[in-house]
N, C-alpha and C. Protein backbone atom coordinates (compact mmCIF):
# COMPACT_ATOMS: atom_id res chain seq x y z
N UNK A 1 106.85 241.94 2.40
CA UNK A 1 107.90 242.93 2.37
C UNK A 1 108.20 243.38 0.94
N UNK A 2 107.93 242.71 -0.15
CA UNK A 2 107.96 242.78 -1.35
C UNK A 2 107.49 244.12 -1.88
N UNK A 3 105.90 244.03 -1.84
CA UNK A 3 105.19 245.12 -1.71
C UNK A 3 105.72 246.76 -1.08
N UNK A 4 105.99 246.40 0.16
CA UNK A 4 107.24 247.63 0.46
C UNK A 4 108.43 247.93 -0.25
N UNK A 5 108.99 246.85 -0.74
CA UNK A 5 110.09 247.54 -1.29
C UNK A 5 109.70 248.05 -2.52
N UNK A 6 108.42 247.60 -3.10
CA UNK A 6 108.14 248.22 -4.29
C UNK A 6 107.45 249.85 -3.99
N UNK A 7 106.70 249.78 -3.17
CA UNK A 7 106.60 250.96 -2.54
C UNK A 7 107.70 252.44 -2.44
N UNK A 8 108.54 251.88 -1.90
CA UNK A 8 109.55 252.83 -1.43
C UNK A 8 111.11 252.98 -3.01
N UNK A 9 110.14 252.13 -3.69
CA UNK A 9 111.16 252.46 -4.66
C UNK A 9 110.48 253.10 -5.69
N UNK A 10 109.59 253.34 -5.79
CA UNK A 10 108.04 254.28 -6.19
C UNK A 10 107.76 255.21 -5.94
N UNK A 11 108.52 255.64 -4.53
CA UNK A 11 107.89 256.49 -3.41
C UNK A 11 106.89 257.02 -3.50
N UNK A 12 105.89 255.99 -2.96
CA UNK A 12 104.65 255.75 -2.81
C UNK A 12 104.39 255.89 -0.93
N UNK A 13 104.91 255.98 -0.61
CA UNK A 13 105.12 256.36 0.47
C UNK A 13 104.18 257.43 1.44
N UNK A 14 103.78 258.28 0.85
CA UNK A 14 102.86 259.42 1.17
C UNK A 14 101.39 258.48 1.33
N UNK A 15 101.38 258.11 0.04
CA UNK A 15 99.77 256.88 -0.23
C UNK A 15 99.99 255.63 0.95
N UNK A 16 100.87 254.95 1.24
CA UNK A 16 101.34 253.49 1.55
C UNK A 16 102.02 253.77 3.00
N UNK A 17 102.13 254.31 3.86
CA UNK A 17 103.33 254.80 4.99
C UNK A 17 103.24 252.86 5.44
N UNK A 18 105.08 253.16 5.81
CA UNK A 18 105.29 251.73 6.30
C UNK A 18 105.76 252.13 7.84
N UNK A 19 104.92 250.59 8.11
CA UNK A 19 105.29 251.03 9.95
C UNK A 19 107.13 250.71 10.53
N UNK A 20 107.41 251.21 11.29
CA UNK A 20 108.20 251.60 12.10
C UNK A 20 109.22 250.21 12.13
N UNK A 21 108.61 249.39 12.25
CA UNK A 21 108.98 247.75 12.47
C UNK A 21 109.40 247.12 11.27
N UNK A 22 108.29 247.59 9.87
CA UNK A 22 108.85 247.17 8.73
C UNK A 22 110.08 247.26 8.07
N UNK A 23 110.36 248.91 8.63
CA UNK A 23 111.74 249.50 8.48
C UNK A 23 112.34 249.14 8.62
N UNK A 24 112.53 248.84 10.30
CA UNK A 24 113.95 248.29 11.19
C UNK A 24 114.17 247.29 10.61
N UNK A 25 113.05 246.06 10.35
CA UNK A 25 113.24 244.63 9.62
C UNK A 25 114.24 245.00 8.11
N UNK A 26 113.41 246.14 8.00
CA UNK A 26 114.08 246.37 6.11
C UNK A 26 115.61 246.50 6.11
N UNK A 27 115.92 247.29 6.98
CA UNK A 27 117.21 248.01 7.75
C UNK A 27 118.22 246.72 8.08
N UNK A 28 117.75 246.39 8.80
CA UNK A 28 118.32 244.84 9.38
C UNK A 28 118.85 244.06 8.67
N UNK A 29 118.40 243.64 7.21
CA UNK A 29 118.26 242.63 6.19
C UNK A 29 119.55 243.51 5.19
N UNK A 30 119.72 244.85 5.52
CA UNK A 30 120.08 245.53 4.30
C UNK A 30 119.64 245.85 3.39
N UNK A 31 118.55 245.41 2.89
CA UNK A 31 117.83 246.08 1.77
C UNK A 31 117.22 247.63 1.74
N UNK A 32 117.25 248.42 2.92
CA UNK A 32 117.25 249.86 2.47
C UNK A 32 117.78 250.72 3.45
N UNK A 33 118.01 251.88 3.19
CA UNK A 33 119.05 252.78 4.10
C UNK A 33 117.95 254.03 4.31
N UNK A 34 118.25 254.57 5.50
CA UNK A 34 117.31 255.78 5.62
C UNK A 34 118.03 256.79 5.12
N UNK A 35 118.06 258.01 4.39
CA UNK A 35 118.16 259.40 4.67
C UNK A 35 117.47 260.68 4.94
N UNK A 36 117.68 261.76 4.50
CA UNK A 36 116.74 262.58 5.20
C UNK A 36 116.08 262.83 4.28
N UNK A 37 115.87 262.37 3.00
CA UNK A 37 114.30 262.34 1.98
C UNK A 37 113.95 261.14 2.67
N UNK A 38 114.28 260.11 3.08
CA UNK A 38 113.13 258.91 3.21
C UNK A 38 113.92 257.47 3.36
N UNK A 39 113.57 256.78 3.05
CA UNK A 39 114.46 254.97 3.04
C UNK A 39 114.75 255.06 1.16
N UNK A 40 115.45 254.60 1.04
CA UNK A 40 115.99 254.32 -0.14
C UNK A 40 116.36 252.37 -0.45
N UNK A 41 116.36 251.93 -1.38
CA UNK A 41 116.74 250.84 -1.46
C UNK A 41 118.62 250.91 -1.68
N UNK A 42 118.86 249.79 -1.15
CA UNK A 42 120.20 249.34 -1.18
C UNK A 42 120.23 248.67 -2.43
N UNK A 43 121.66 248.13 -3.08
CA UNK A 43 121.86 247.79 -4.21
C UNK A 43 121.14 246.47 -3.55
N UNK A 44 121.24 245.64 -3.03
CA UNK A 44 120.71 244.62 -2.39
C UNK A 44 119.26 244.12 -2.80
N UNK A 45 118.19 245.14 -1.93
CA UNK A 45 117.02 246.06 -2.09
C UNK A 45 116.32 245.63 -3.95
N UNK A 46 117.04 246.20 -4.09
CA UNK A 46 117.19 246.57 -5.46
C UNK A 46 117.24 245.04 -6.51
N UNK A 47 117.94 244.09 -6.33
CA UNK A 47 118.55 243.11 -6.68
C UNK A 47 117.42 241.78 -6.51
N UNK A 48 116.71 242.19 -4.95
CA UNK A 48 115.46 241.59 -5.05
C UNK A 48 114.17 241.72 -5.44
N UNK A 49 113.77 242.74 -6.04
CA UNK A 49 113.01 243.73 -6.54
C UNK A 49 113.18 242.70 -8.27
N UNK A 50 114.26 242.88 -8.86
CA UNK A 50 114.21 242.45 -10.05
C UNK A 50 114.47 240.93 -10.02
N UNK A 51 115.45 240.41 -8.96
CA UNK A 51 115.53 239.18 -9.16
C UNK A 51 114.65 238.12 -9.31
């Protein structure tokens, strides 16, 4: 999941598409929020990324 969040905080996204399931999991946990550009990381998200 790591890898994804580095992904989507890259938006790498176009190259990398994450499946459907990864999301909801991502979603679930709080670590990213959808809008209508794409998933975004949560401060959360974010926090594990550098932590």
């Amino acid at each position: 999941m790591r890898w994804t969040l580095r992904d989507i905080q890259a938006g790498r996204l176009g190259l990398s598409p994450v499946s459907e399931e990864d999301l909801r999991v991502l979603i679930e946990l709080g670590l990213i929020e959808l809008h209508d550009d794409g998933p975004t990381l949560t401060p959360t998200g974010i926090e594990i990324l550098n932590g």
